[in-house]
Protein backbone atom coordinates (compact mmCIF):
# COMPACT_ATOMS: atom_id res chain seq x y z
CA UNK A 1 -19.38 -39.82 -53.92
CA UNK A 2 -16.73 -40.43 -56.62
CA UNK A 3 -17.78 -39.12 -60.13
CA UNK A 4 -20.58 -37.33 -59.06
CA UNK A 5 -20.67 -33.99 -60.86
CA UNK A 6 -21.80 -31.28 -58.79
CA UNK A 7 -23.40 -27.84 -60.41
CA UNK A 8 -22.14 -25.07 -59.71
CA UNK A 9 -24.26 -21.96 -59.81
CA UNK A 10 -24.15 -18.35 -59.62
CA UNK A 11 -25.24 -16.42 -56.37
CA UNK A 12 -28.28 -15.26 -58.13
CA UNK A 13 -29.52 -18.62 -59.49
CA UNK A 14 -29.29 -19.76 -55.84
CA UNK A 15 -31.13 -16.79 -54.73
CA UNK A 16 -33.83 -17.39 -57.10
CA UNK A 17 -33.91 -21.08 -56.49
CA UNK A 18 -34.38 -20.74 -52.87
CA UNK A 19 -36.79 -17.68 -53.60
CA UNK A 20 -35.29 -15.56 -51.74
CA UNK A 21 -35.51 -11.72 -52.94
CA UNK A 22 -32.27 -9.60 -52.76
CA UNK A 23 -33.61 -7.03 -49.99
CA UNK A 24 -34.60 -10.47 -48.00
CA UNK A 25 -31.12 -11.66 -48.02
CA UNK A 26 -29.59 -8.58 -47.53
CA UNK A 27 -32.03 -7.94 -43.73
CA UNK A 28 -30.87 -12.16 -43.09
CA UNK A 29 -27.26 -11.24 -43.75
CA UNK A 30 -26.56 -7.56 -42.56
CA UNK A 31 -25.29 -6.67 -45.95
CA UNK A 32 -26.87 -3.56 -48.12
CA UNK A 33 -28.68 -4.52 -51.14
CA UNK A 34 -26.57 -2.93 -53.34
CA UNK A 35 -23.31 -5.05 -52.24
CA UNK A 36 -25.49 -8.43 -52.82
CA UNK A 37 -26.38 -6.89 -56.20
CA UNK A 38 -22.69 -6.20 -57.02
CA UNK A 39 -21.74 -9.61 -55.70
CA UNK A 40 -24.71 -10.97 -58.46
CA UNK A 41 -23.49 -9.04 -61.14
CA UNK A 42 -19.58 -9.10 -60.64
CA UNK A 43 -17.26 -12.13 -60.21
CA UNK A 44 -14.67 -9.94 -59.35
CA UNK A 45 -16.29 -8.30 -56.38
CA UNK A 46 -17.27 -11.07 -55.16
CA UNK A 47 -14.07 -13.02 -55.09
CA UNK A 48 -12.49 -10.27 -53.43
CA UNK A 49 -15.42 -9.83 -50.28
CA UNK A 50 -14.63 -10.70 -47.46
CA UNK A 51 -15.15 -14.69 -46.18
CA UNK A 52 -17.40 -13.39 -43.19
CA UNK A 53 -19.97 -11.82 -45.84
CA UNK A 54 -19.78 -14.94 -48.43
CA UNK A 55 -20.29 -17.38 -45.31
CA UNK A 56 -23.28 -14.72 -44.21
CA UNK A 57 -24.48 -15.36 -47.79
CA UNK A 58 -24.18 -19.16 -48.22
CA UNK A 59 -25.84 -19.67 -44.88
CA UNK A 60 -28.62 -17.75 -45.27
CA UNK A 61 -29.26 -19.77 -48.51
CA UNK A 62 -28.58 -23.07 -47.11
CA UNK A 63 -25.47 -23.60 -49.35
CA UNK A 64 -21.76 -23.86 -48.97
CA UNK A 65 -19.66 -21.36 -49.89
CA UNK A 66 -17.50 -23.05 -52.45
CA UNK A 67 -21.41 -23.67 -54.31
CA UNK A 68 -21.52 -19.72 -55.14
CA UNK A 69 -18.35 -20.17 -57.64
CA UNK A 70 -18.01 -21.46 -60.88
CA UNK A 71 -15.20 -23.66 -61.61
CA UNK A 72 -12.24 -22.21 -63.77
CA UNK A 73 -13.10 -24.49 -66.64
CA UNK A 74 -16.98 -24.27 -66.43
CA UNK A 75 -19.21 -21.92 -68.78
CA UNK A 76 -21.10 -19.09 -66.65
CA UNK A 77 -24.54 -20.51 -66.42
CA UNK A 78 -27.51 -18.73 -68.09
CA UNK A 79 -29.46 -16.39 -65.89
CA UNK A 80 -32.78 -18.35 -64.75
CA UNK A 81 -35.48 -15.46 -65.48
């Protein structure tokens, strides 16, 4: 679909949106709590996990991948409370 702008959001606003609490995604995906929160909190951890964990992620949220990142141009979103 040419021109159509697609949002892209952080891992938490995804989380939240598909109301999904952290220690539920962490028992769907295998991955500790703490290493979803550090994905949530830093961009930096995140891009450098591992494609097996991110894909864990994505498909236990119904999303693709590429959806958790923010474009290098965009503004980081605001949290959603």
């Amino acid at each position: 679909m040419e021109g159509l702008k697609v949002e892209k959001l952080t891992l938490r606003q995804w989380r939240i949106i598909r109301d999904v609490k952290i220690n539920e995604l962490a028992m769907e995906t295998g991955l500790t709590e703490r290493t979803i929160h550090n994905y949530e909190t830093d961009i930096n951890r995140m891009r450098n996990a591992s494609y097996k964990n991110l894909e864990s992620i994505a498909n236990a949220l119904g999303i693709n991948v590429v959806d958790m990142f923010l474009s290098p141009d965009s503004e980081k979103p605001k949290y959603i409370a």
